[in-house]
Protein backbone atom coordinates (compact mmCIF):
# COMPACT_ATOMS: atom_id res chain seq x y z
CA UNK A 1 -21.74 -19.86 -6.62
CA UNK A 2 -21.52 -16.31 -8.23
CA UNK A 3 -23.72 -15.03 -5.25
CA UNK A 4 -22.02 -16.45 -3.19
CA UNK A 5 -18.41 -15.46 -4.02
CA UNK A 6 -19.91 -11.68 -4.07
CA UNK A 7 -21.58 -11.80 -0.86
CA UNK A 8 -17.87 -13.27 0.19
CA UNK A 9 -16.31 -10.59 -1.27
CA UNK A 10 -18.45 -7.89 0.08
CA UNK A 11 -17.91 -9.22 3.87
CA UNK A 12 -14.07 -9.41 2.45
CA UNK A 13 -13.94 -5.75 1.77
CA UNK A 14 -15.62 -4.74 5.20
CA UNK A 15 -13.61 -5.98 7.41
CA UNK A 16 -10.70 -4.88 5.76
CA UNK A 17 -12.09 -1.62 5.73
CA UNK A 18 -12.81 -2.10 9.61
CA UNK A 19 -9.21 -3.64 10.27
CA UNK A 20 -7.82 -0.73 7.73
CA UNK A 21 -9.47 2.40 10.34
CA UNK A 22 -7.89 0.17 13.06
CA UNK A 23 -4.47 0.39 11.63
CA UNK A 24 -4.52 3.74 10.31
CA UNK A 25 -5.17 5.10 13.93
CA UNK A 26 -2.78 2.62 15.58
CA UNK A 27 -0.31 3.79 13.08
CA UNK A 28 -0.60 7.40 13.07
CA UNK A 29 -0.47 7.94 16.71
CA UNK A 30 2.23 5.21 16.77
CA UNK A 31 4.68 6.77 14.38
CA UNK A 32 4.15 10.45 15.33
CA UNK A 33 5.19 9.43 18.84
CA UNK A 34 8.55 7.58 17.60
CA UNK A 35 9.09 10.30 15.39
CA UNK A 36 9.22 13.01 17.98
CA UNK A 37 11.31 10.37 20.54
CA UNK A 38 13.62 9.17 17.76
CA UNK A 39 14.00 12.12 15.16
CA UNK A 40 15.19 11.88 11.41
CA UNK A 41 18.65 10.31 11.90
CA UNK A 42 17.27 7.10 13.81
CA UNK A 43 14.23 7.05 11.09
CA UNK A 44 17.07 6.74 8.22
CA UNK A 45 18.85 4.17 9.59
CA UNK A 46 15.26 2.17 9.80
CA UNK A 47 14.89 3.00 6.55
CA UNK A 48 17.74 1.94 5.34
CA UNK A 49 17.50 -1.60 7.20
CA UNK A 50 13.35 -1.95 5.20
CA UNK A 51 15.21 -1.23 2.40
CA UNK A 52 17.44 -4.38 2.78
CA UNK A 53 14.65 -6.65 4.24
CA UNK A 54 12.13 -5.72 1.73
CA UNK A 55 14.46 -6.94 -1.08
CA UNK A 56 15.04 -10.05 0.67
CA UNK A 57 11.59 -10.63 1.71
CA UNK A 58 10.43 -10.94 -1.92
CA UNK A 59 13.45 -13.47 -3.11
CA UNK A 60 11.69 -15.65 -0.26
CA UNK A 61 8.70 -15.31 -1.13
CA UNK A 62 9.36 -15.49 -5.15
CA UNK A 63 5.32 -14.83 -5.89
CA UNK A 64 4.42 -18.06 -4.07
CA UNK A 65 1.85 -16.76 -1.83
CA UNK A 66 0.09 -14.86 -4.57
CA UNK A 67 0.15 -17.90 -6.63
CA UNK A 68 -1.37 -19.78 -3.65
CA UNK A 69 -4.01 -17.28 -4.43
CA UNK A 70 -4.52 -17.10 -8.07
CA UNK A 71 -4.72 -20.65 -8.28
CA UNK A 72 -8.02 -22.05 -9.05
CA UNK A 73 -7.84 -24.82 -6.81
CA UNK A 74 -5.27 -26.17 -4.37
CA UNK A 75 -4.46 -29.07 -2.00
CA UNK A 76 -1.86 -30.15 0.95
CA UNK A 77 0.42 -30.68 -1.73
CA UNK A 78 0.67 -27.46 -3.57
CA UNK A 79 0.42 -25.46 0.06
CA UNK A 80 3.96 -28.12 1.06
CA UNK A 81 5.45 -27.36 -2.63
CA UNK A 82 4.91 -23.65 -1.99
CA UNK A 83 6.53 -23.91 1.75
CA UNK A 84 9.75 -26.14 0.41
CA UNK A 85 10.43 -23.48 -1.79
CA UNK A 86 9.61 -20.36 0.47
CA UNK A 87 11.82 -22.41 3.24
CA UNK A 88 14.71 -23.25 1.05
CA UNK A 89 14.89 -19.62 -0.63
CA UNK A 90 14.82 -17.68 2.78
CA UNK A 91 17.36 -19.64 4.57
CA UNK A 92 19.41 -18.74 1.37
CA UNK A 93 19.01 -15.21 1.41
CA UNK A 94 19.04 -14.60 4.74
CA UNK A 95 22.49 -15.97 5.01
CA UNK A 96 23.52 -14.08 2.10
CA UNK A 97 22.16 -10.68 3.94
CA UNK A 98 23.76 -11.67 7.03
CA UNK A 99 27.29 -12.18 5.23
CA UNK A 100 26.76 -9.19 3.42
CA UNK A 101 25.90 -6.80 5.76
CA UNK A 102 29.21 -4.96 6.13
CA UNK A 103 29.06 -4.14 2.62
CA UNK A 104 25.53 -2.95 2.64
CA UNK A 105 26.33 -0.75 5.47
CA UNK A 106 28.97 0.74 3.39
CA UNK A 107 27.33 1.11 0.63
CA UNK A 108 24.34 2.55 2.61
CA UNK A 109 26.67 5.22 4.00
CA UNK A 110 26.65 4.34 7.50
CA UNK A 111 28.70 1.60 9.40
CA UNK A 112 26.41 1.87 12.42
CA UNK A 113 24.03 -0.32 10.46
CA UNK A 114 26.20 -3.72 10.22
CA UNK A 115 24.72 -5.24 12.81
CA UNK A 116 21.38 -4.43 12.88
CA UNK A 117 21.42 -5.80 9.09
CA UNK A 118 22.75 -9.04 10.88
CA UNK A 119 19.33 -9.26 12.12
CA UNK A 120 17.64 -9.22 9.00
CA UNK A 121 18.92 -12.70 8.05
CA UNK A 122 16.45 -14.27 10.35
CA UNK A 123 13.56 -12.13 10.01
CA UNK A 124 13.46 -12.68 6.41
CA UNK A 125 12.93 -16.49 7.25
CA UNK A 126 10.45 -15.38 9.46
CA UNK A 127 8.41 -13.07 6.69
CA UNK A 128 8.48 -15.01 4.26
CA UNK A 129 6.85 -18.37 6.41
CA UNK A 130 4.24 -16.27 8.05
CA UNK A 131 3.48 -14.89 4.20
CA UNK A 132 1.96 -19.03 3.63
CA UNK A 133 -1.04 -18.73 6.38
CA UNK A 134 -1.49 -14.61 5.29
CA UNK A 135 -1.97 -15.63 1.97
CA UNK A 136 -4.37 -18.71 2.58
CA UNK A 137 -6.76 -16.58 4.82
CA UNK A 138 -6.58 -14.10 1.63
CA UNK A 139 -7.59 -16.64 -0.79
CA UNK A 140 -10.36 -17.71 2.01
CA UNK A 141 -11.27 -14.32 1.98
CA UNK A 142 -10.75 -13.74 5.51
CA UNK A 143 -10.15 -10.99 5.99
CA UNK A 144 -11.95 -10.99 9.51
CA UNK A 145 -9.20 -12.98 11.74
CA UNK A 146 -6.14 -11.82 8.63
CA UNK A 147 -7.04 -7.89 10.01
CA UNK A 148 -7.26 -8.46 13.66
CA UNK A 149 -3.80 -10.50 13.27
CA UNK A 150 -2.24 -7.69 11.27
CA UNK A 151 -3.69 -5.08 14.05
CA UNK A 152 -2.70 -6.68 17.43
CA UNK A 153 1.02 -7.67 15.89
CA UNK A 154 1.58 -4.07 15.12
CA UNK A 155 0.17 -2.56 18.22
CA UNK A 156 2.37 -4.79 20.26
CA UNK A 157 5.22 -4.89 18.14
CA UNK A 158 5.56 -0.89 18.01
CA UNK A 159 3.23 0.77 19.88
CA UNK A 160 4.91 -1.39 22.99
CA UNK A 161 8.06 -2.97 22.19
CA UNK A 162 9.45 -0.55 20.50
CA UNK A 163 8.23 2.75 21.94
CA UNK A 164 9.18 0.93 25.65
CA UNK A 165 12.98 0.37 23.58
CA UNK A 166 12.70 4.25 22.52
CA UNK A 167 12.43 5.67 25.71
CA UNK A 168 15.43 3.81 27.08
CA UNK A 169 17.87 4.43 24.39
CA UNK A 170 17.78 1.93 21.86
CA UNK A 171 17.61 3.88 18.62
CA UNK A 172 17.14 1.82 15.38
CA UNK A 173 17.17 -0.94 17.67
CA UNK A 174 13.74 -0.31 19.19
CA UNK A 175 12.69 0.11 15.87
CA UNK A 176 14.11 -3.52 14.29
CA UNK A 177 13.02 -5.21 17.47
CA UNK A 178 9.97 -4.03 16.91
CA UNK A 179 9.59 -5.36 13.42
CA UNK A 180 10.84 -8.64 14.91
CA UNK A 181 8.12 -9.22 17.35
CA UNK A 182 5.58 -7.99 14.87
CA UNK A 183 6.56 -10.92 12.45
CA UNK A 184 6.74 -13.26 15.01
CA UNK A 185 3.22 -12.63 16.05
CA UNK A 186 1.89 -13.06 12.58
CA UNK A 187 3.82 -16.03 11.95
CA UNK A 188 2.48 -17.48 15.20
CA UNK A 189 -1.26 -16.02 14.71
CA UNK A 190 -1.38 -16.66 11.08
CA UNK A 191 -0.30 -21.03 11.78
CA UNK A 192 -3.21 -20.78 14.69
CA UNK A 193 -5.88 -19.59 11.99
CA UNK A 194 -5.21 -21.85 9.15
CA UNK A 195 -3.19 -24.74 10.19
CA UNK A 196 -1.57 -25.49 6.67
CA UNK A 197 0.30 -28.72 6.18
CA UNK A 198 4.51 -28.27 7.71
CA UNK A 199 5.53 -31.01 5.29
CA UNK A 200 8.06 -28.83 3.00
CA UNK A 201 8.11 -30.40 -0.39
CA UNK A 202 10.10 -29.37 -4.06
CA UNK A 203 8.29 -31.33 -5.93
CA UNK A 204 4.78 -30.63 -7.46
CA UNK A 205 2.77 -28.02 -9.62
CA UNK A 206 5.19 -26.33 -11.86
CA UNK A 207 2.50 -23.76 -12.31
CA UNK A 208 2.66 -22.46 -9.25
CA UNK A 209 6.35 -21.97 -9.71
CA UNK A 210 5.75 -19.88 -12.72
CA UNK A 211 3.32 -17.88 -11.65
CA UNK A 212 5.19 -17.32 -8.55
CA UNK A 213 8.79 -16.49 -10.46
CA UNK A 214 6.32 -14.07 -12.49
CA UNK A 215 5.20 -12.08 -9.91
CA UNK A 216 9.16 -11.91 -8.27
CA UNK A 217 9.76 -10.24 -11.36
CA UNK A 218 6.84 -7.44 -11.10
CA UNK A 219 7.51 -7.29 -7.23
CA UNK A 220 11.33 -6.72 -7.81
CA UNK A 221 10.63 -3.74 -10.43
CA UNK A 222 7.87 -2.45 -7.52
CA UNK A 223 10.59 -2.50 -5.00
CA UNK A 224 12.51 -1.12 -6.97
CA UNK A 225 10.29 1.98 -7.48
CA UNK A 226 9.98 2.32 -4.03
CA UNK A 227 13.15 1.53 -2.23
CA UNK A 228 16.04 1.60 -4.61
CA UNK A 229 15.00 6.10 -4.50
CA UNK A 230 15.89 5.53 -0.58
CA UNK A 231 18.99 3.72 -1.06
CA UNK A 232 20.39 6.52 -3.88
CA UNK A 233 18.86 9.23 -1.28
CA UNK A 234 20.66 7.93 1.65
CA UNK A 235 23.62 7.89 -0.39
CA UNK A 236 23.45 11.29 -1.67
CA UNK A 237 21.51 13.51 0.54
CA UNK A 238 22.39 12.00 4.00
CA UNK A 239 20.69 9.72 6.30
CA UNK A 240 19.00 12.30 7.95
CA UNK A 241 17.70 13.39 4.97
CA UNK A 242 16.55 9.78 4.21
CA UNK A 243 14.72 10.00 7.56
CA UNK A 244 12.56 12.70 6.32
CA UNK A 245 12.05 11.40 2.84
CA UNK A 246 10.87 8.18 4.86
CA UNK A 247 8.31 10.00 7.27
CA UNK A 248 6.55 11.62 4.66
CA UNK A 249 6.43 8.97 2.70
CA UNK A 250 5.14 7.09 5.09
CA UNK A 251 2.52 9.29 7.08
CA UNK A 252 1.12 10.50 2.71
CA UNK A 253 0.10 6.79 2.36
CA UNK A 254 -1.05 6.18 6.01
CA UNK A 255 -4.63 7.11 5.03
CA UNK A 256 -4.67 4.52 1.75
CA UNK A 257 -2.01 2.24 1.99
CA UNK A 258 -4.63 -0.36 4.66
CA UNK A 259 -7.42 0.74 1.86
CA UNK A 260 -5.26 -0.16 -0.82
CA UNK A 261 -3.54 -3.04 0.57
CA UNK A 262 -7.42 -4.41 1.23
CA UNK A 263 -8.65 -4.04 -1.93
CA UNK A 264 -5.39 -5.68 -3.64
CA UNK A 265 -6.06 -9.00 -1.53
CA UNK A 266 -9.96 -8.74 -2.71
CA UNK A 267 -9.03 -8.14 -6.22
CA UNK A 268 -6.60 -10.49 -6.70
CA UNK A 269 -9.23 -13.00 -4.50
CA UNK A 270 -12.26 -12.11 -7.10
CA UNK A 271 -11.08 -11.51 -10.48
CA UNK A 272 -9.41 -14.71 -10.08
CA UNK A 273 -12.53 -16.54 -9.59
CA UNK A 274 -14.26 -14.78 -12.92
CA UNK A 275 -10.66 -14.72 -14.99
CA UNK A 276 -12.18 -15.57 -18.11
CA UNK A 277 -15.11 -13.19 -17.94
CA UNK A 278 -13.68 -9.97 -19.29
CA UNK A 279 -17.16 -8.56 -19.42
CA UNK A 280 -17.73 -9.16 -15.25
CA UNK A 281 -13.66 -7.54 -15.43
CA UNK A 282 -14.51 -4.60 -16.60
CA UNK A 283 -17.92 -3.98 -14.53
CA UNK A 284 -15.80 -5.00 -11.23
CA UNK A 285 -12.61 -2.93 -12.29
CA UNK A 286 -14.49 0.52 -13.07
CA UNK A 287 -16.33 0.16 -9.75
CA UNK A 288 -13.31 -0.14 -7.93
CA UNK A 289 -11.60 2.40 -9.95
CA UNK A 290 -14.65 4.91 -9.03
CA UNK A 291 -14.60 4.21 -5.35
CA UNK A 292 -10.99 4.69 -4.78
CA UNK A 293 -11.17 7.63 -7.28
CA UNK A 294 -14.09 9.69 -5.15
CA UNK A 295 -12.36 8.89 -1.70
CA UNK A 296 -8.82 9.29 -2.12
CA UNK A 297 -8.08 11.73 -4.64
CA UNK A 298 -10.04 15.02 -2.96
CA UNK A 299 -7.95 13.63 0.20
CA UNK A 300 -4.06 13.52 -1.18
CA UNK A 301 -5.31 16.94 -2.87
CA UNK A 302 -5.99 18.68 0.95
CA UNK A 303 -3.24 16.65 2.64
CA UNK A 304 -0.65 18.29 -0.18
CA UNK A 305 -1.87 21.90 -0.09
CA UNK A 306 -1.51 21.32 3.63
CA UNK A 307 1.71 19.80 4.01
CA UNK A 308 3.67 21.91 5.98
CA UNK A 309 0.81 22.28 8.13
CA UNK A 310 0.39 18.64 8.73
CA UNK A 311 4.40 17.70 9.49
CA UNK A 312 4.49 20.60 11.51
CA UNK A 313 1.28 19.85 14.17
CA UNK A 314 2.45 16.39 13.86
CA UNK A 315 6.11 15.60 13.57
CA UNK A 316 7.24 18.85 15.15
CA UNK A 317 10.21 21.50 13.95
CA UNK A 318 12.87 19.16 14.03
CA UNK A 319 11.48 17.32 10.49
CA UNK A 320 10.50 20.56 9.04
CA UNK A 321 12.25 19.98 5.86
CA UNK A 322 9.69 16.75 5.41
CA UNK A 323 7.08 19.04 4.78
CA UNK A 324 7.54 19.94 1.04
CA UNK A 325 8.53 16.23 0.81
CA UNK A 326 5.00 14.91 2.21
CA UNK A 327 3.53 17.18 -0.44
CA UNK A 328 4.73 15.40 -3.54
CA UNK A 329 4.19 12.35 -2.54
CA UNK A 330 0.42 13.39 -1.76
CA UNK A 331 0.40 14.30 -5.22
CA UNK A 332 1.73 10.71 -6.24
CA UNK A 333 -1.00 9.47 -4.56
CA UNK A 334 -3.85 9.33 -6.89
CA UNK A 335 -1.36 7.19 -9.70
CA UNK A 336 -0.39 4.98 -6.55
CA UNK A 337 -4.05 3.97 -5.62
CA UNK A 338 -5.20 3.40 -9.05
CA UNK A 339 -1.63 1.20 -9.49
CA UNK A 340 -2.84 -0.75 -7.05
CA UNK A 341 -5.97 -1.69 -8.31
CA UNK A 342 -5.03 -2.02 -11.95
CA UNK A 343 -1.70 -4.58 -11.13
CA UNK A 344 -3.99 -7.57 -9.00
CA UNK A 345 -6.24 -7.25 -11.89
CA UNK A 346 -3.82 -7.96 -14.33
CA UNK A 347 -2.10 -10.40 -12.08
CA UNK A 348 -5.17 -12.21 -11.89
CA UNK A 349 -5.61 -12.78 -15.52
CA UNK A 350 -2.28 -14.34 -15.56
CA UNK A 351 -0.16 -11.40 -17.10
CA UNK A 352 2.27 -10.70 -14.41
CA UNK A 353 4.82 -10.88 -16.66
CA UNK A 354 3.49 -8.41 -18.95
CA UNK A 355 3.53 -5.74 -16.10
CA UNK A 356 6.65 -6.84 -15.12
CA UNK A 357 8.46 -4.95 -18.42
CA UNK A 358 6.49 -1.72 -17.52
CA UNK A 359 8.03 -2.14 -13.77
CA UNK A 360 11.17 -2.88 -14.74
CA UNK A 361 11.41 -0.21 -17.75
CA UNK A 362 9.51 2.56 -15.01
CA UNK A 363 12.19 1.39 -12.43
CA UNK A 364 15.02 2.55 -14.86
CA UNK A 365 13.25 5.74 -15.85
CA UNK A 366 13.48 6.25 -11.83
CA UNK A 367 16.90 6.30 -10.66
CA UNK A 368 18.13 8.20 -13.87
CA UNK A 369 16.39 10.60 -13.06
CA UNK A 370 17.21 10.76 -9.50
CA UNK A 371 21.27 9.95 -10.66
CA UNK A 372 20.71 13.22 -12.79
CA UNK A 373 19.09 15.55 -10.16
CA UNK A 374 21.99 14.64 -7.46
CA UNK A 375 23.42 18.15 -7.65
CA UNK A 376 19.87 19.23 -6.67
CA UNK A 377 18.81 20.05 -3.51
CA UNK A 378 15.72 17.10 -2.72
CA UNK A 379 12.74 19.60 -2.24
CA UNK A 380 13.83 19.81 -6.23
CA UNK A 381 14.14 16.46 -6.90
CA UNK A 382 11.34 15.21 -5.08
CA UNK A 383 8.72 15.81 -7.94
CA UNK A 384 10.25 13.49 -10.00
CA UNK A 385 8.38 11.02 -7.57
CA UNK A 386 4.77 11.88 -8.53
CA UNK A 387 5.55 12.24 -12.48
CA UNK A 388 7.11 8.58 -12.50
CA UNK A 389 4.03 7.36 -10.53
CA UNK A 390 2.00 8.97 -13.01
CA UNK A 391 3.86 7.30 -15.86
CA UNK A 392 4.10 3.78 -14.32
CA UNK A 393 0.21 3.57 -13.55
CA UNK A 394 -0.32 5.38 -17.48
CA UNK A 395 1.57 1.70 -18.82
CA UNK A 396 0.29 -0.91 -16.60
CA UNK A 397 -3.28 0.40 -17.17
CA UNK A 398 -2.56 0.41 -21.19
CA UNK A 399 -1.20 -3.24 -21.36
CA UNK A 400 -4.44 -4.15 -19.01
CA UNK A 401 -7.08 -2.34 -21.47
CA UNK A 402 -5.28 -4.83 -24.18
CA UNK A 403 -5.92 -7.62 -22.43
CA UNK A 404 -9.65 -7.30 -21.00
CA UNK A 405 -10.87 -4.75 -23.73
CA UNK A 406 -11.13 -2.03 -21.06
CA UNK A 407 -12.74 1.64 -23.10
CA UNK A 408 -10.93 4.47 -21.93
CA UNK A 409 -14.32 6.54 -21.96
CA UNK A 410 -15.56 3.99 -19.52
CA UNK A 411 -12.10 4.18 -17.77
CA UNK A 412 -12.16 8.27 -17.38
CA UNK A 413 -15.85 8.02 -17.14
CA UNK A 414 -14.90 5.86 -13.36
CA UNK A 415 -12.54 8.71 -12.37
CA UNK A 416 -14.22 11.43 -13.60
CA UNK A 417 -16.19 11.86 -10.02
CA UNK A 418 -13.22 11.86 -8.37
CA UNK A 419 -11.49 14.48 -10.46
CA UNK A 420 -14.48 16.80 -9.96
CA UNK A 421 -14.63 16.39 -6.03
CA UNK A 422 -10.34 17.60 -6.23
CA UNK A 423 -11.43 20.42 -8.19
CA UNK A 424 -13.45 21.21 -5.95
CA UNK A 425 -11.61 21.10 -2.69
CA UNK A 426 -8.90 23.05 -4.25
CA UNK A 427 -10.63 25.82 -4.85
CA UNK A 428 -12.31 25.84 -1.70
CA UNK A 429 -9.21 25.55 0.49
CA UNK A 430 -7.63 28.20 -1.75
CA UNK A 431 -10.11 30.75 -1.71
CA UNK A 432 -11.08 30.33 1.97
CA UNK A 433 -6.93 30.85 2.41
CA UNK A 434 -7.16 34.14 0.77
CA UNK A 435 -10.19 34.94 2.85
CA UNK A 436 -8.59 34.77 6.55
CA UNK A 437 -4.71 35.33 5.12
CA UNK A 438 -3.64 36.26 8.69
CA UNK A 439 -5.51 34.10 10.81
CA UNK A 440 -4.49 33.90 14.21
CA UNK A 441 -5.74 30.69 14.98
CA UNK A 442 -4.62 28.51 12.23
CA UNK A 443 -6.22 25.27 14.00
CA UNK A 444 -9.52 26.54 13.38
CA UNK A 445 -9.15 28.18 9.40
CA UNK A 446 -8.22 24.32 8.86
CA UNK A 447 -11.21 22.60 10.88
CA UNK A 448 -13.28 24.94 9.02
CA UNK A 449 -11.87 23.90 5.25
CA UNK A 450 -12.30 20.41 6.66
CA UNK A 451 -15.95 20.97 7.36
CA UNK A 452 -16.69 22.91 4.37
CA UNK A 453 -15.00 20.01 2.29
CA UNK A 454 -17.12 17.41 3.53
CA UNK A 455 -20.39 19.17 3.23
CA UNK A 456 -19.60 19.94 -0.39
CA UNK A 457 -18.41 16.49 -1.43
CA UNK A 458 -20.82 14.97 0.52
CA UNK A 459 -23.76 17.34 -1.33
CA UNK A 460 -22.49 16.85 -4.83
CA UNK A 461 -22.35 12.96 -4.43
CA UNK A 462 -25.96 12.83 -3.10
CA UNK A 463 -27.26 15.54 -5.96
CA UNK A 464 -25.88 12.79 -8.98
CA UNK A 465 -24.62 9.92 -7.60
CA UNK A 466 -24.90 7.79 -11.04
CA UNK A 467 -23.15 10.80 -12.76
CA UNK A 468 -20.15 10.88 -10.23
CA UNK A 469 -20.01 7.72 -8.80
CA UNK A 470 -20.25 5.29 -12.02
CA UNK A 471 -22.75 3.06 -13.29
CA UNK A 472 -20.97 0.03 -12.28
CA UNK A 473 -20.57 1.18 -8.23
CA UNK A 474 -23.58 2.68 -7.78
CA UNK A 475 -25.16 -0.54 -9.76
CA UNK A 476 -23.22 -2.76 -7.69
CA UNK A 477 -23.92 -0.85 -4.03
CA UNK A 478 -27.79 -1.17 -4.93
CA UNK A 479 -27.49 -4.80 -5.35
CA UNK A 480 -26.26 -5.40 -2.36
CA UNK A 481 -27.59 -2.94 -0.12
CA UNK A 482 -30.30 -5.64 1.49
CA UNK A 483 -27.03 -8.04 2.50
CA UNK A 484 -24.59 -5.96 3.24
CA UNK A 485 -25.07 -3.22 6.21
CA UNK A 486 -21.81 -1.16 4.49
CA UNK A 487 -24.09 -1.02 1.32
CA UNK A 488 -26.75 -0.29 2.87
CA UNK A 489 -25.20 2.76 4.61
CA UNK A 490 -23.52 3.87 2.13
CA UNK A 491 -26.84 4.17 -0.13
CA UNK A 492 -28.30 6.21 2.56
CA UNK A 493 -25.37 8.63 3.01
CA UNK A 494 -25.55 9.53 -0.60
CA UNK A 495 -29.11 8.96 -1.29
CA UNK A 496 -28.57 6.19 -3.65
CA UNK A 497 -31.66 4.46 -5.22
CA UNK A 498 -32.47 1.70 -7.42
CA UNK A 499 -33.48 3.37 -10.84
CA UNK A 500 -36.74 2.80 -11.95
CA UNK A 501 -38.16 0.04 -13.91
């Protein structure tokens, strides 16, 4: 069974590695091309209709599809008692949105919104149903036919229905039209894959209403760290200004946020399965902790030293004031991936309530701050945005070491790789910067910091991969390097070998 579940896992975390390089490309060359058609303006008023169905989304959901997943077992019945619920609490606040969407567009600064907030009634109905099969294919560990779903319903959603909308005129239209057809294709794929039971019922495990009410709570404080800055933003800096804040935030996670969002569904899948065992906990949690360490924080270190750069070549002049904004929230990044990692694991031992507070007390922390910087101009009062990140990932990871016993040598010891490997990009791209100050070419100075990035990262890692890699992952890719060909690869890449006897 234990073998099992890990081989399971393994194949889990490939293809949603595999699905995760789809998406990243679809989405990069997808958004850079609305950006350019649509510009900052349009991209605010997007932003501030996500901001509206986001918060809706998760009082229709209220936690029931990740308690679909933490449970230990489940039937017909508990997958009906979770769609009653979902059903009955979406019609309810999708109505609610609807009849309150000339307020929100007031209070979001811009009347031009009211209608396409109208919209948002029924695609909350729609999120929130497709969210049953999504979450049933997670706790089956599909991640297979859940990634090739995910993939086709963007590319058609955007990269066709809305970029076709774009070109004739639509505005924020072609963007919420979009979103509509995306959700209607995972609603539609996600019934095809699983076939769950229809029958809605209200009455049944009251555990999975706990659970679910206790992960509404952590999700509302999350949202509220990351949309409740856009709505204050919007308000006080302008919606064009909320357009930029949006595109960088957007295109600084587009290289994690399919990594991340892959190994939160594993996570939350595994360390489910092994709750109890807070020995197998920790093992699994540091090896996580040093993978996403060693690949994403040399990368948000590059991507922030070359913000301006990258919004520039990408986004063109008219967003050049996203460029300092892309920058801090590369340097947010680091806190957000390991966030990500550390909440399913404490979800999955059942303390979602726990990391609720710290969400909830972080979310506070947030909007003062932003309230007090408001006379600011925002390339100021951006770096509030990595500090809180920082501060929120410092908490939930302190009320998780209570609860599994988690070392905090063993804890830096995980990270510790990837803090060397940032070290060491910086100073590369800095002193090769100095070197060719007035390069004419600019194109090829960054190819060739690329280049010289990999080789040294790459060099270091194969030189001690125990020392900056962990115990636990490099134990862990060993073990499985004869059944799993990612394993197996990755050994090679790094010279990884089984220590000796």
């Amino acid at each position: 069974m234990k073998h099992d579940l890990a081989r399971r896992s393994v194949q889990a975390v490939f293809w949603s590695y595999l699905g995760a390089g789809g998406k990243i490309a679809a989405q990069l060359v997808i958004q850079i091309l609305l950006a350019r058609m649509l510009g900052p303006e349009v991209f605010g008023q997007y932003a501030a209709v996500l901001v509206v169905i986001g918060f809706g989304w998760l009082f229709a959901d209220s936690g029931f599809g990740a308690a679909l997943v933490q449970k230990k077992d489940i039937d017909d019945n508990d997958v009906g008692y979770a769609l009653g619920w979902v059903l009955l609490l979406s019609v309810i606040t999708g109505a609610a949105i609807m009849g309150l969407s000339p307020w929100l567009a007031k209070a979001l600064g811009d009347s031009a919104l009211i209608f396409p907030l109208l919209v948002c009634g029924p695609i909350i109905v729609l999120q929130a149903l497709s969210n049953i099969s999504t979450s049933l294919m997670r706790r089956n560990l599909d991640m297979k036919r859940s990634q090739i779903i995910q993939l086709i319903a963007y590319v058609v959603g955007f990269g066709v229905v809305a970029v076709v909308l774009a070109q004739q005129g639509a505005g924020v239209w072609s963007l919420v039209i979009g979103f509509l057809v995306q959700t209607l294709i995972s609603l539609i794929a996600g019934y095809w894959v699983v076939r769950h039971t229809l029958v809605p019922r209200l009455e049944g495990d009251a555990g999975l209403r706990k659970f679910g009410f206790s992960v509404l709570g952590t999700n509302l404080a999350n949202w509220a760290i990351d949309n409740l800055d856009r709505f204050l933003i919007g308000r006080q800096w302008g919606i064009a200004a909320l357009g930029a804040y949006s595109a960088a935030s957007n295109l600084s996670r587009v290289p994690v946020t399919l990594l991340v969002s892959s190994f939160q569904s594993v996570v939350l899948s595994s360390a489910s399965r092994v709750q109890g065992d807070h020995e197998r906990l920790r093992r699994g949690f540091s090896a996580v902790l040093s993978l996403v360490s060693v690949v994403t924080f040399p990368l948000a270190a590059v991507l922030a030293l070359k913000a301006d750069f990258v919004i520039h070549t990408l986004y063109g002049d008219q967003w050049g004031q996203a460029g300092v904004l892309f920058a801090a929230f590369c340097v947010a990044l680091p806190s957000y991936v390991l966030l990500s990692v550390t909440g399913p694991t404490l979800w999955a031992v059942g303390a979602a309530a726990s990391e609720f507070k710290v969400q909830l007390f972080t979310a506070f922390v947030l909007l003062t701050g932003l309230l007090l910087l408001a006379g600011q101009p925002l390339a100021a009062a951006i770096w509030l945005i990595p500090c809180v990140y920082l501060f929120r990932f410092l908490l939930v990871y302190r009320v998780l070491g209570q609860r599994i016993g988690l070392a905090h040598r063993q804890t830096l010891q995980a990270i510790s790789g990837g803090l060397v490997l940032t070290a060491i990009v910086i100073c590369i791209e800095l002193a090769t910067t100095q070197l060719a100050p007035n390069l004419s070419n600019p194109l090829l100075l960054h190819a060739a910091q690329g280049t010289l990035h990999a080789i040294a990262c790459l060099t270091i890692l194969r030189l001690a991969p125990r020392f900056f890699m962990g115990t636990e992952l490099c134990t862990m890719l060993v073990n499985r390097r004869n059944e799993s060909k990612v394993a197996r690869i990755a050994c090679q890449i790094i010279s990884l070998k089984a220590p000796a006897p």
